[in-house]
C-alpha atoms as a PDB file:
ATOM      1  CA  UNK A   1      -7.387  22.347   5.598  1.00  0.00           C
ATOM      2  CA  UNK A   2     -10.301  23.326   3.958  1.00  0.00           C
ATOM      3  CA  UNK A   3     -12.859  20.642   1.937  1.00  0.00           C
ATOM      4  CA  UNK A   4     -11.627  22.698  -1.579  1.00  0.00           C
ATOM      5  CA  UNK A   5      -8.195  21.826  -1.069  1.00  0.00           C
ATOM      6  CA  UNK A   6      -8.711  17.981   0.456  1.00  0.00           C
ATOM      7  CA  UNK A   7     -10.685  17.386  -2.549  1.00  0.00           C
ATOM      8  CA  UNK A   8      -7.978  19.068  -5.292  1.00  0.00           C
ATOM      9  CA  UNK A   9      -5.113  17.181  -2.900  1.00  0.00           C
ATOM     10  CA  UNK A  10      -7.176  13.647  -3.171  1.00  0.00           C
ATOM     11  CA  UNK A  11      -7.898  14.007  -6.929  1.00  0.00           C
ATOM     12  CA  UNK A  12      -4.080  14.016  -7.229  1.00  0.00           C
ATOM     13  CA  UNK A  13      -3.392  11.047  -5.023  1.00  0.00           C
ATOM     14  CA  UNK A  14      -6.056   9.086  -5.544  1.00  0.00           C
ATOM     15  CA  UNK A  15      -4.863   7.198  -8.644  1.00  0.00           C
ATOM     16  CA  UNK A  16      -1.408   6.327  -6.991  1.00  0.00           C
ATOM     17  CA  UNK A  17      -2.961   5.288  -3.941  1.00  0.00           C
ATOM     18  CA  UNK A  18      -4.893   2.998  -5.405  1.00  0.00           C
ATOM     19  CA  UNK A  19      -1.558   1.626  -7.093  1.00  0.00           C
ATOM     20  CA  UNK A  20      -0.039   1.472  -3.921  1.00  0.00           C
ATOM     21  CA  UNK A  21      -2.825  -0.455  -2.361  1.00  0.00           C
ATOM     22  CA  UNK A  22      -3.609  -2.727  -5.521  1.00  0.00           C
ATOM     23  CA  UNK A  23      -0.121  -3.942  -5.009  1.00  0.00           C
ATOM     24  CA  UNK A  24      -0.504  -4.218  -0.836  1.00  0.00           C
ATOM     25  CA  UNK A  25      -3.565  -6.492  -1.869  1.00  0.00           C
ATOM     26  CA  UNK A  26      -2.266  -8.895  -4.332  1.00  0.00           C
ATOM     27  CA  UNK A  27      -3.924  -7.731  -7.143  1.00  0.00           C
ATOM     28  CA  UNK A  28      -7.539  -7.677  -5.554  1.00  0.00           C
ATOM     29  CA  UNK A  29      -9.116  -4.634  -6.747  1.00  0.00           C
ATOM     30  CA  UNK A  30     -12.164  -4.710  -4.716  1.00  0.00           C
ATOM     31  CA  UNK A  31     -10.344  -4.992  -1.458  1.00  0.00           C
ATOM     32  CA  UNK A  32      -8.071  -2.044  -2.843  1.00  0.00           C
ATOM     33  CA  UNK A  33     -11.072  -0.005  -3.407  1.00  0.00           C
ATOM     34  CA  UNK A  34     -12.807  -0.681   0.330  1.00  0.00           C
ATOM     35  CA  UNK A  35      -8.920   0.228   1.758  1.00  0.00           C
ATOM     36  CA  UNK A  36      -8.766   3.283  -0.115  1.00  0.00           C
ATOM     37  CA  UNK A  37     -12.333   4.122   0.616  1.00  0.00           C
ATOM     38  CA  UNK A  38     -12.129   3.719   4.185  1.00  0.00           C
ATOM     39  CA  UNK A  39      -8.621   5.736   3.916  1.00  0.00           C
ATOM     40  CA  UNK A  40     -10.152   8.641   2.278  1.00  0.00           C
ATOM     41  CA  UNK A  41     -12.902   8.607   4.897  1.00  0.00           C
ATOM     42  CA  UNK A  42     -10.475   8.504   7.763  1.00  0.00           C
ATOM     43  CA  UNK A  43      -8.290  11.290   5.868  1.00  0.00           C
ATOM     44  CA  UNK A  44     -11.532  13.783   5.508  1.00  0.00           C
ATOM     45  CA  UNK A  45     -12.313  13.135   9.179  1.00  0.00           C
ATOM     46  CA  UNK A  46      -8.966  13.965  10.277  1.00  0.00           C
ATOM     47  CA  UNK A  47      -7.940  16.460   7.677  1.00  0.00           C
ATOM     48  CA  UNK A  48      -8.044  19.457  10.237  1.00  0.00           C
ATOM     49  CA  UNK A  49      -5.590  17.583  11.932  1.00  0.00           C
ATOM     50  CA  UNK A  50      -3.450  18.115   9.138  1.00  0.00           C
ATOM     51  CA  UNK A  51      -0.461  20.227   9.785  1.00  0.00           C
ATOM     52  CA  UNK A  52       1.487  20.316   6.640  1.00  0.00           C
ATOM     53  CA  UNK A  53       4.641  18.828   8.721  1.00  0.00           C
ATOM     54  CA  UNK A  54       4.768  16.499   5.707  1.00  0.00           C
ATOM     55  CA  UNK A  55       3.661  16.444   2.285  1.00  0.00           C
ATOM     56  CA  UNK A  56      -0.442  15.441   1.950  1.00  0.00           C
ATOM     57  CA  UNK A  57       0.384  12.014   0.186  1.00  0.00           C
ATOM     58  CA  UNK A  58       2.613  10.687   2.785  1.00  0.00           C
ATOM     59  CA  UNK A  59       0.534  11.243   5.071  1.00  0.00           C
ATOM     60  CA  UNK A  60      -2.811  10.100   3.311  1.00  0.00           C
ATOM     61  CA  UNK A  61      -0.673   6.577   2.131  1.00  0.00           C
ATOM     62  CA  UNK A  62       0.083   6.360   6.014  1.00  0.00           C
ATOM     63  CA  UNK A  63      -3.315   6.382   6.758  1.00  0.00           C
ATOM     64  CA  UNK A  64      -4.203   4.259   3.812  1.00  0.00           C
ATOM     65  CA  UNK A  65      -1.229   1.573   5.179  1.00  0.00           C
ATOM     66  CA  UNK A  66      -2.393   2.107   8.571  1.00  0.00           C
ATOM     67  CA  UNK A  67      -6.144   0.762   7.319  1.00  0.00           C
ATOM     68  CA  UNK A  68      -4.677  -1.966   4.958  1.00  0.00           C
ATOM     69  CA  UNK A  69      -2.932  -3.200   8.455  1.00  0.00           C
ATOM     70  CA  UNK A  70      -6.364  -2.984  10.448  1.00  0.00           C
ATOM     71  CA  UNK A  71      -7.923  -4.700   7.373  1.00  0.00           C
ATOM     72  CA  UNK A  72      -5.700  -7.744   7.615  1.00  0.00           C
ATOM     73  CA  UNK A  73      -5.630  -7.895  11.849  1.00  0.00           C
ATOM     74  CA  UNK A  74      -9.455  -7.877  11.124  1.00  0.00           C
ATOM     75  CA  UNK A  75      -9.312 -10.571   8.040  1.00  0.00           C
ATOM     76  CA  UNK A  76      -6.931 -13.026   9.364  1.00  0.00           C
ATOM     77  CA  UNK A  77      -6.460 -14.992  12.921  1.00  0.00           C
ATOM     78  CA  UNK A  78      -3.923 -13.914  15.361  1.00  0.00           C
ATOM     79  CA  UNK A  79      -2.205 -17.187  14.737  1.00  0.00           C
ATOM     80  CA  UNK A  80      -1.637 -16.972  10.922  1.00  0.00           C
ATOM     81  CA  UNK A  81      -0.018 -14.738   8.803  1.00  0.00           C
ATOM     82  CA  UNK A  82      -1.006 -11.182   8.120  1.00  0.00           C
ATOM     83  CA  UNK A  83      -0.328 -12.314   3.998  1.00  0.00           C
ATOM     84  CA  UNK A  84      -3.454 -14.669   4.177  1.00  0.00           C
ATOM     85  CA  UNK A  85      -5.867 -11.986   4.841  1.00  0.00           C
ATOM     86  CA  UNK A  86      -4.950 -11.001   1.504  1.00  0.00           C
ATOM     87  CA  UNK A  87      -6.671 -13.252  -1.205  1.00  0.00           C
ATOM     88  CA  UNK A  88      -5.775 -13.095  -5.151  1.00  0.00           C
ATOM     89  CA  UNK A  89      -8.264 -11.399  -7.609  1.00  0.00           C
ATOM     90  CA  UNK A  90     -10.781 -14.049  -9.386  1.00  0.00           C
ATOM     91  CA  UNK A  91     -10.858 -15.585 -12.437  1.00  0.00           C
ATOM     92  CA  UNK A  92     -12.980 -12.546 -13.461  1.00  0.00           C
ATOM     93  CA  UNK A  93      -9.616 -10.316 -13.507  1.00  0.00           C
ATOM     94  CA  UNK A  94      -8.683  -7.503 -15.951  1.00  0.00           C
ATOM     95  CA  UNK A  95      -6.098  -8.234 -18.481  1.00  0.00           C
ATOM     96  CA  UNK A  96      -4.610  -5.900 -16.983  1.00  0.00           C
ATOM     97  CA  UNK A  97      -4.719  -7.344 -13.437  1.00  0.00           C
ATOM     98  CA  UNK A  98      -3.876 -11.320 -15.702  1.00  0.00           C
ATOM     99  CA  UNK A  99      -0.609  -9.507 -17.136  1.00  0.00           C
ATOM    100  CA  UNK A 100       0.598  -8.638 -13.621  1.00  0.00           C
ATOM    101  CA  UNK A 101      -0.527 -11.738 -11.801  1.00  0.00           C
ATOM    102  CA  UNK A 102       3.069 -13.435 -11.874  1.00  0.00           C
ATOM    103  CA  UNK A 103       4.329 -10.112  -9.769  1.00  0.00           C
ATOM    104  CA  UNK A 104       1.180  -9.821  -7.583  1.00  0.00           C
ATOM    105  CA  UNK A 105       1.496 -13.422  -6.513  1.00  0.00           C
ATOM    106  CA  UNK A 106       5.500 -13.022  -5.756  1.00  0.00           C
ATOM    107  CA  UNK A 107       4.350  -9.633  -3.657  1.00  0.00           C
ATOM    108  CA  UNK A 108       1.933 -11.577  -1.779  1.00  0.00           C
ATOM    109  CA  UNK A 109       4.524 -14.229  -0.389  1.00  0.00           C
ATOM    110  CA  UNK A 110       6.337 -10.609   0.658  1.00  0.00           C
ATOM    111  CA  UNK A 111       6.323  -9.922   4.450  1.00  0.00           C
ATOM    112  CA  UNK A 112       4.105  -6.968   4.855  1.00  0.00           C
ATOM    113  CA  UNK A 113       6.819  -4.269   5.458  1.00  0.00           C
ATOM    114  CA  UNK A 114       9.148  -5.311   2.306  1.00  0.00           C
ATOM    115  CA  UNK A 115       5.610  -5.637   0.022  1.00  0.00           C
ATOM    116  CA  UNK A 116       4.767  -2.203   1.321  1.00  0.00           C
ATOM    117  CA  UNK A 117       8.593  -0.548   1.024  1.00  0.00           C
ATOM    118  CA  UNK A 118       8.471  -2.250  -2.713  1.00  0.00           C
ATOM    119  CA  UNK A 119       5.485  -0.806  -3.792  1.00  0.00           C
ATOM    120  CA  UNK A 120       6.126   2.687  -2.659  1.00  0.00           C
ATOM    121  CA  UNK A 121       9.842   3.194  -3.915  1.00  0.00           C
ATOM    122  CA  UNK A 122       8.771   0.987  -7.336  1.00  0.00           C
ATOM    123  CA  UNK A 123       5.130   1.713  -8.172  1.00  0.00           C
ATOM    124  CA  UNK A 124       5.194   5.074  -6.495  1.00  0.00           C
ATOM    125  CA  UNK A 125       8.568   5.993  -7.028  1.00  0.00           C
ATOM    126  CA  UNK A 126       8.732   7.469  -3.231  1.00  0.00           C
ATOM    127  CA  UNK A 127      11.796   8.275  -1.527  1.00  0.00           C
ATOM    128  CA  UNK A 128      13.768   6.869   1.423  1.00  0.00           C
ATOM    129  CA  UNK A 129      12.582   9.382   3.358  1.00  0.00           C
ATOM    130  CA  UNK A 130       9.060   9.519   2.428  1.00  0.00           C
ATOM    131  CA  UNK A 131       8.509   5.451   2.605  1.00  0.00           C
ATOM    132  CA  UNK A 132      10.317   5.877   6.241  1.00  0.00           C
ATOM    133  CA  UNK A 133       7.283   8.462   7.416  1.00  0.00           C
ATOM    134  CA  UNK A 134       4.551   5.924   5.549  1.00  0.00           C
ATOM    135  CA  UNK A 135       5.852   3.095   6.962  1.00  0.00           C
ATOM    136  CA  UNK A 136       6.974   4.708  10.525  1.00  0.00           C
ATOM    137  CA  UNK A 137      10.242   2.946  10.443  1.00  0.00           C
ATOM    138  CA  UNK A 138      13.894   4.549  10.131  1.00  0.00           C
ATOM    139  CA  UNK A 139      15.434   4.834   6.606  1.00  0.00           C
ATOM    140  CA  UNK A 140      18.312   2.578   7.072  1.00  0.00           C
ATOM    141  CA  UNK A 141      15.473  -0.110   7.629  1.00  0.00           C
ATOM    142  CA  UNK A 142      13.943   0.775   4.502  1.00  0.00           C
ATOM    143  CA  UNK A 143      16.343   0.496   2.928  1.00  0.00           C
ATOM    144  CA  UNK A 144      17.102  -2.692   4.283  1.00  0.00           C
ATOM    145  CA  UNK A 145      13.328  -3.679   3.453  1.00  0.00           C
ATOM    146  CA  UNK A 146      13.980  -2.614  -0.142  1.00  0.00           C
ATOM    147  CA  UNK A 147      16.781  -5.225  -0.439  1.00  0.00           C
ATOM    148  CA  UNK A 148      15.359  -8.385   1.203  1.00  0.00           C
ATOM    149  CA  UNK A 149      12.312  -7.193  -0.731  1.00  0.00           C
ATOM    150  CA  UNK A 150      14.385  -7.728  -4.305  1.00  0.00           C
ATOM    151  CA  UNK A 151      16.280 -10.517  -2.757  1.00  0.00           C
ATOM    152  CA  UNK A 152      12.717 -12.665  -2.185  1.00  0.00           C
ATOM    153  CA  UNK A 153      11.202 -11.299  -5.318  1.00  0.00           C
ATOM    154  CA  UNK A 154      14.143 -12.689  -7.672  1.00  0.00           C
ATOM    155  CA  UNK A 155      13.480 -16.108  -5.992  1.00  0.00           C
ATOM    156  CA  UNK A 156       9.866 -16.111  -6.188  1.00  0.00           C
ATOM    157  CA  UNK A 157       9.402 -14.851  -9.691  1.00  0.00           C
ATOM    158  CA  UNK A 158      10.254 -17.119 -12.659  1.00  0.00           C
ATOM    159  CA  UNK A 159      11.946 -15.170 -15.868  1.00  0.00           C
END
């Protein structure tokens, strides 16, 4: 792959990834921003690696999952919870960030796989198929994911 088209392929993904990881991180846009960064610089590095078995953003949002996982193995002891590597964004927040809080904070009481599976088939509208390769999981446990996902999001959101 050559720099030209890794650049033109990121400018296309790079808004949606940062969607995808936003939601991963509860909101926290800084912590987005270092996961996407360090994504993108493990993408570049490996882009020659690339063989077009897939299409570029599944496999640049299963790098970018791959890193949100080593950020939270890194964050958080072995004995807790991968969730509480995760903190929610300050009191300094967007609006934007204040409006979604109420779904941020339900996502973060997600187990990683269903908060993952959600915000790829909702935010990013990916497929079955596509969330299966991200996530490196078959599709019938997506879609299984997907379900318990919308099962603990009813009962943790208030409407």
């Amino acid at each position: 792959m050559t720099q030209e088209r890794f650049i033109a392929e990121v400018r296309q993904q790079q808004e949606p990834l940062r969607r995808f990881l936003l939601a991963l991180c509860a909101g926290n846009g800084a912590l987005a921003d270092d996961i996407a960064q360090d994504a993108l610089v493990r993408a570049y590095v490996a882009s020659g690696s690339f063989l077009g078995l897939s299409k570029f953003s599944t496999w640049l949002f299963r790098i970018a999952y791959n890193c949100y996982i080593d950020n939270c193995r890194k964050s958080c002891p072995e004995d807790a919870p991968l969730q509480e590597a995760v903190g929610v964004q300050s009191a300094d927040s967007s609006d934007r960030i204040f409006r979604y809080q109420q779904l941020y904070q339900a996502l973060e009481k997600l187990p990683e796989k269903e908060k993952a599976a959600i915000a790829l088939f909702y935010f990013e509208d990916r497929s079955i198929k596509e969330i299966s390769a991200i996530l490196d999981m078959p599709q019938g446990t997506v879609k299984y994911q997907l379900s318990m996902g919308r099962q603990h999001l009813k009962q943790h959101i208030q409407l």
